[in-house]
N, C-alpha and C. Protein backbone atom coordinates (compact mmCIF):
# COMPACT_ATOMS: atom_id res chain seq x y z
N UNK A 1 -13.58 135.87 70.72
CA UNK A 1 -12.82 136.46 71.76
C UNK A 1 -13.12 137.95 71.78
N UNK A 2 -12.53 138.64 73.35
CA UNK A 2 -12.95 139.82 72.77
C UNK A 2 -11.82 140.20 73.36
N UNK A 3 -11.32 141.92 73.29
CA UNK A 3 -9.94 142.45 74.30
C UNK A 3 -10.63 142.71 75.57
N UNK A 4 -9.31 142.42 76.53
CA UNK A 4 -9.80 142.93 77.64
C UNK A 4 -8.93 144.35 78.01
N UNK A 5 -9.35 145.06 79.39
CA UNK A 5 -9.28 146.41 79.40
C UNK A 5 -7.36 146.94 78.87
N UNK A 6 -6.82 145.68 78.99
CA UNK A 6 -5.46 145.48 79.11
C UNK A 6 -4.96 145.78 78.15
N UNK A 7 -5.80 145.01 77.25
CA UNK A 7 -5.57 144.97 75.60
C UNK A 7 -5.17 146.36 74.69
N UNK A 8 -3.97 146.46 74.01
CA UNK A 8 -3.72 148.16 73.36
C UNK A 8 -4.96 148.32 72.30
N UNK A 9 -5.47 147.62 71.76
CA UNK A 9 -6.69 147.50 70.82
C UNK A 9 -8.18 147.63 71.40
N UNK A 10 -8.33 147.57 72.80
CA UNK A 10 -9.58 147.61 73.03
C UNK A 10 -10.91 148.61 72.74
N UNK A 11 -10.07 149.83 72.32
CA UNK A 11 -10.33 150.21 71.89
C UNK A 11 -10.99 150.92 70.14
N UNK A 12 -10.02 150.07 69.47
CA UNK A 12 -10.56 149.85 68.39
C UNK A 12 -11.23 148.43 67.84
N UNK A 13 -11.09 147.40 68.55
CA UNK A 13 -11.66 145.96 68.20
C UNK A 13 -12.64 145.50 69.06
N UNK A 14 -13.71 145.25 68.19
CA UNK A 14 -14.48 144.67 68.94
C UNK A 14 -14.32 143.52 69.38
N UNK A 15 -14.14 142.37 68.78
CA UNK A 15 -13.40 141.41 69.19
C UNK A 15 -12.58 140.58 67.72
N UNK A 16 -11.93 138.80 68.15
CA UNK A 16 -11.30 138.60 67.18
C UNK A 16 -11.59 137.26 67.21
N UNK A 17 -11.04 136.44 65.88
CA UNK A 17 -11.27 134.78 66.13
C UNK A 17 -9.80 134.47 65.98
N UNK A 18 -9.09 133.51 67.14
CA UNK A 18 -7.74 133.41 67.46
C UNK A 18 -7.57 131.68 66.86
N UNK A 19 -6.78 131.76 66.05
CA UNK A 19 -5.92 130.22 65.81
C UNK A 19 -4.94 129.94 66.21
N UNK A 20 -5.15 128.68 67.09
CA UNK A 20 -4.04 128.80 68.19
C UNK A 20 -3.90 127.31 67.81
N UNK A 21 -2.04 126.99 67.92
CA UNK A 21 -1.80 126.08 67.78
C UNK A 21 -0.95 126.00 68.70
N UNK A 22 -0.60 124.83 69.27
CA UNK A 22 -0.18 124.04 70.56
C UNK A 22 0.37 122.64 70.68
N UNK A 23 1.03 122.13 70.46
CA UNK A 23 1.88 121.17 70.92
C UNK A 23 1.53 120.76 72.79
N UNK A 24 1.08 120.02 72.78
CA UNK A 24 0.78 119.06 73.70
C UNK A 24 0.09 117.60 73.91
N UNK A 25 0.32 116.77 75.24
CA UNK A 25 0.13 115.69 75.55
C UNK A 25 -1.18 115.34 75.09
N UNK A 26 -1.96 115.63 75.51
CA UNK A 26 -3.55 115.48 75.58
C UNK A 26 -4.62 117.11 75.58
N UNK A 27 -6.21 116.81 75.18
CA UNK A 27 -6.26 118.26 74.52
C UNK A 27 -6.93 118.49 75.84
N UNK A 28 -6.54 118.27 77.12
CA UNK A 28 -6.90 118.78 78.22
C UNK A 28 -6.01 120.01 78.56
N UNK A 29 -4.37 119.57 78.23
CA UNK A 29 -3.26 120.12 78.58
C UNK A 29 -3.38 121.23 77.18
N UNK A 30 -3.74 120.97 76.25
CA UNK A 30 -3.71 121.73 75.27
C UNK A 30 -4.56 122.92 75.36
N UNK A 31 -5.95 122.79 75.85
CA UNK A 31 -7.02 123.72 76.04
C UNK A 31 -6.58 124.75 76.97
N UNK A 32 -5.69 124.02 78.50
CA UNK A 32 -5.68 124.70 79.57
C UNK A 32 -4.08 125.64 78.99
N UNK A 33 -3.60 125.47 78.54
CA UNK A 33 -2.04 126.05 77.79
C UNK A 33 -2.63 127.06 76.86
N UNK A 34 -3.60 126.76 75.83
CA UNK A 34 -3.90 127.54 75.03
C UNK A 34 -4.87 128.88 76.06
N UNK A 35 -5.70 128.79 76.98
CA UNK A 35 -6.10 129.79 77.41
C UNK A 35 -5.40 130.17 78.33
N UNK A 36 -3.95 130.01 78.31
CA UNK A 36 -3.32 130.67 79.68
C UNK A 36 -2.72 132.06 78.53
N UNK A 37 -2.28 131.33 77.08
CA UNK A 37 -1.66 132.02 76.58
C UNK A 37 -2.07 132.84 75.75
N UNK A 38 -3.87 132.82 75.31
CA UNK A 38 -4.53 134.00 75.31
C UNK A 38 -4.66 135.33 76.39
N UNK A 39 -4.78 134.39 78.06
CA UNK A 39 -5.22 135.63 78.47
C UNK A 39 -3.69 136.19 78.86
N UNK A 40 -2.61 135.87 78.58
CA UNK A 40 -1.29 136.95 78.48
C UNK A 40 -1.26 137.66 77.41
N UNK A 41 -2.16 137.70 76.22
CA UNK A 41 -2.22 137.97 74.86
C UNK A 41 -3.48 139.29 75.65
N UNK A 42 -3.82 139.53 76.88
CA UNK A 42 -4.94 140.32 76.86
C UNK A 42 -6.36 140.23 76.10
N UNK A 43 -6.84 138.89 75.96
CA UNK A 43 -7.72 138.90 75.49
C UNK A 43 -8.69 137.57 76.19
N UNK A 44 -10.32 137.47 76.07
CA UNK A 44 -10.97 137.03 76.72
C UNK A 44 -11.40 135.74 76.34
N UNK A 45 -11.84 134.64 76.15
CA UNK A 45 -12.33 133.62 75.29
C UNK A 45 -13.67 133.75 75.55
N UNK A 46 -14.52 133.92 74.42
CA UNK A 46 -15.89 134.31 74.87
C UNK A 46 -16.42 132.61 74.18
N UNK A 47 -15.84 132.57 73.16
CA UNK A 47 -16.31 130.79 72.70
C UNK A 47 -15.30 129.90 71.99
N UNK A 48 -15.35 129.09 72.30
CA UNK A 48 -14.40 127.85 71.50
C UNK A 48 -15.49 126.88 70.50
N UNK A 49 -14.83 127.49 69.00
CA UNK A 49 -15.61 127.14 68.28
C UNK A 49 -15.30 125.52 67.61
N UNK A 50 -13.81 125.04 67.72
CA UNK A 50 -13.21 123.49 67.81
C UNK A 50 -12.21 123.42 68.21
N UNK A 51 -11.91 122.30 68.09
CA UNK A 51 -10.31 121.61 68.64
C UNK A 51 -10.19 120.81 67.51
N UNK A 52 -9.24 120.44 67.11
CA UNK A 52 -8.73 119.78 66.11
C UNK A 52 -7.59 119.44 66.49
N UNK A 53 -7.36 117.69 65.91
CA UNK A 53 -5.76 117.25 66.13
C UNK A 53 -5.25 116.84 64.82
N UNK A 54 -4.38 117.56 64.85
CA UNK A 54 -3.56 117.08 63.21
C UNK A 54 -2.68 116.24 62.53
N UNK A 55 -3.33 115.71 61.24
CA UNK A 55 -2.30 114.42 61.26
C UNK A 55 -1.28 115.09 60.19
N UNK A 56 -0.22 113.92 60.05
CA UNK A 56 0.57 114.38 59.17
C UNK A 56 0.50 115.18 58.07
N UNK A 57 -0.77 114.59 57.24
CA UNK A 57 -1.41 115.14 55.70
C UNK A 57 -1.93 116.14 55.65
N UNK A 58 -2.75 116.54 57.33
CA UNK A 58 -3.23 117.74 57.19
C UNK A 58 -2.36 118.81 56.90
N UNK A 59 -0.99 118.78 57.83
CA UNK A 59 0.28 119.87 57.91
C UNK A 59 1.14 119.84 56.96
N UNK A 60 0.59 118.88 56.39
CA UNK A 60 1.66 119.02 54.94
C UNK A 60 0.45 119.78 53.82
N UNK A 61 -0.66 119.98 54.00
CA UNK A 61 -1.91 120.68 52.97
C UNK A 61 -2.21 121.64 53.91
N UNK A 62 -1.45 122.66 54.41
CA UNK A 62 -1.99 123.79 55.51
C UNK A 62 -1.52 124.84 54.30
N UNK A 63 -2.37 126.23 54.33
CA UNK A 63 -2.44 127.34 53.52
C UNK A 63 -0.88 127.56 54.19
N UNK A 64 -0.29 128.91 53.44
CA UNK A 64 1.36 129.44 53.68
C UNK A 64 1.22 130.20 55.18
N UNK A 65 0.22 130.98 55.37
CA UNK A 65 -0.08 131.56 56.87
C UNK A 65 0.17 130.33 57.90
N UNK A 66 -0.59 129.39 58.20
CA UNK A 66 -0.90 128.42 58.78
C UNK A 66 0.00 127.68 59.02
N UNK A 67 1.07 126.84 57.59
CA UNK A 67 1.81 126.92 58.01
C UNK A 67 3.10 127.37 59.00
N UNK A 68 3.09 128.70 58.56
CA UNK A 68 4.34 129.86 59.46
C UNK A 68 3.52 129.92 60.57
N UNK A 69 2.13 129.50 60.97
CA UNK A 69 2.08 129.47 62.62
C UNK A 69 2.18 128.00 63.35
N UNK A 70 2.26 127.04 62.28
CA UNK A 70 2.26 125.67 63.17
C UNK A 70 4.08 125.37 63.13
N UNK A 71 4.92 126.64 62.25
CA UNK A 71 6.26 126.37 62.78
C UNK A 71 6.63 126.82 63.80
N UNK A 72 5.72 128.22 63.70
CA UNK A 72 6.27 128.99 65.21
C UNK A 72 5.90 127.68 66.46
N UNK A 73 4.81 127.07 66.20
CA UNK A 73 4.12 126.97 67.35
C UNK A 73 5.12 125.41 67.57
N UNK A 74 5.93 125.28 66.55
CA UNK A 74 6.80 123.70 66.45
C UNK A 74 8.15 124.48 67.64
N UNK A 75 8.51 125.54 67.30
CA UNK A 75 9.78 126.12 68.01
C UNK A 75 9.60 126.62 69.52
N UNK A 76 8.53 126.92 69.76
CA UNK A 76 8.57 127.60 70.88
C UNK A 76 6.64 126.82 71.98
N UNK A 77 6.07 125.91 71.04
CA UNK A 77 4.69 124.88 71.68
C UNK A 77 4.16 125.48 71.49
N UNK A 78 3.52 127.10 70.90
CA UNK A 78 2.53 127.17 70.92
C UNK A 78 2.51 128.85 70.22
N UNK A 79 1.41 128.40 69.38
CA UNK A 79 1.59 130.26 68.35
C UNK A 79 0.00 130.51 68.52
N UNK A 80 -0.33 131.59 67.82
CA UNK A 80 -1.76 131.93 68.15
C UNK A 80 -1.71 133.20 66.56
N UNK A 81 -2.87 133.04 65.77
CA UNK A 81 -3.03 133.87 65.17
C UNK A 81 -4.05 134.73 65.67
N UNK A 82 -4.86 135.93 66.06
CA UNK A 82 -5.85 136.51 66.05
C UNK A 82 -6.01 137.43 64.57
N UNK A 83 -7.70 137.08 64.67
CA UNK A 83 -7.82 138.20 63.25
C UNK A 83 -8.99 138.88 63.95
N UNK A 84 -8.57 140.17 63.86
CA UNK A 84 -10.16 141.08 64.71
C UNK A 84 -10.72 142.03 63.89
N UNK A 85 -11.75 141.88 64.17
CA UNK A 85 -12.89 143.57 63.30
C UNK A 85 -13.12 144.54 64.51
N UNK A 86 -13.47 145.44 63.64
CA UNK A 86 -13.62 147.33 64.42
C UNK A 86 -14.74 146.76 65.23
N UNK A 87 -14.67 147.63 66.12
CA UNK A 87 -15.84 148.10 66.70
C UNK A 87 -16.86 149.19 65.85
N UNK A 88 -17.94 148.85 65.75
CA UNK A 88 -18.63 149.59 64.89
C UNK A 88 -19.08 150.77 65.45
N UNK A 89 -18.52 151.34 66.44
CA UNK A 89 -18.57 152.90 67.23
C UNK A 89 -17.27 153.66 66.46
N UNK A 90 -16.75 152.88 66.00
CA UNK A 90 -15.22 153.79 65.62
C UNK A 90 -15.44 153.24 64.10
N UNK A 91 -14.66 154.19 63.14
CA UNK A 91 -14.38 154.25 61.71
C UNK A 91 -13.29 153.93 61.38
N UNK A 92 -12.66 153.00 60.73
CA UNK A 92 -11.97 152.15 60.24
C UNK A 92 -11.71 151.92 59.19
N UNK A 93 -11.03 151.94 58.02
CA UNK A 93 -11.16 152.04 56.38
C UNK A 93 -10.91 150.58 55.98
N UNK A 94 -10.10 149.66 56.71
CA UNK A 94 -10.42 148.40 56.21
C UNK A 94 -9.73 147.76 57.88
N UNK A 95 -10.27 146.02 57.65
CA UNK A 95 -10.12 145.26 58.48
C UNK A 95 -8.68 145.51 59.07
N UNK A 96 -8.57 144.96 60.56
CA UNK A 96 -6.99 145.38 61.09
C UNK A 96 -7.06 143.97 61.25
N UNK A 97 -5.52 143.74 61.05
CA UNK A 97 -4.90 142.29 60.89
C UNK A 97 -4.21 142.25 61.87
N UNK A 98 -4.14 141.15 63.19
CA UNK A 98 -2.73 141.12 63.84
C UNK A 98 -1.95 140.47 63.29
C-alpha cells in the first residue's frame, strides 16, 4: 500500500503492509469492505498479497497483536493493522508503527 495525498504520513512513509481483518459473507463482500475501509484509512492498495479464511484453530494460535485485531474486527466487522517504513528521502531513527 502506499499513502495517499490525504494521508497525515505521506509524508514520512513510503508505504505500508495492512492486515485487515473482516467479518463477512463471502470473500467477494470481504475484499470489496476491506478496500472501502482502507481507502477511508487514506491509503492506496497497490497489491494484495492473500486472502485467508480462518478456522477455529487458527484464532485460537494467533500471536497477542493479531489477536487484539481479530477482536476489534469481532466488535465492530472489521480492523486493519498497517505497518509502514520511511521514505528513504527523509531520516528516521527507527521504523514507525501504526
Amino acid at each position: 500500500m502506499k499513502p495517499t495525498a490525504q494521508n497525515s504520513l505521506v509524508e514520512e512513509l513510503a508505504g505500508a503492509i495492512a492486515t485487515v481483518m473482516v467479518f463477512a459473507d463471502s470473500e467477494e463482500i470481504g475484499r470489496a469492505r476491506s478496500s472501502r475501509y482502507i481507502a477511508r484509512q487514506h491509503w492506496e492498495i497497490v497489491e494484495v498479497k492473500r486472502v485467508l479464511r480462518m478456522c477455529p484453530k487458527q484464532i485460537a494460535n494467533l500471536q497477542k497483536n493479531f489477536q487484539v485485531l481479530y477482536q476489534k474486527a469481532e466488535q465492530f466487522g472489521i480492523a486493519a493493522q498497517f505497518d509502514g517504513w520511511p521514505r528513504h528521502d527523509r531520516h528516521v531513527p527507527r521504523p514507525t508503527w501504526l
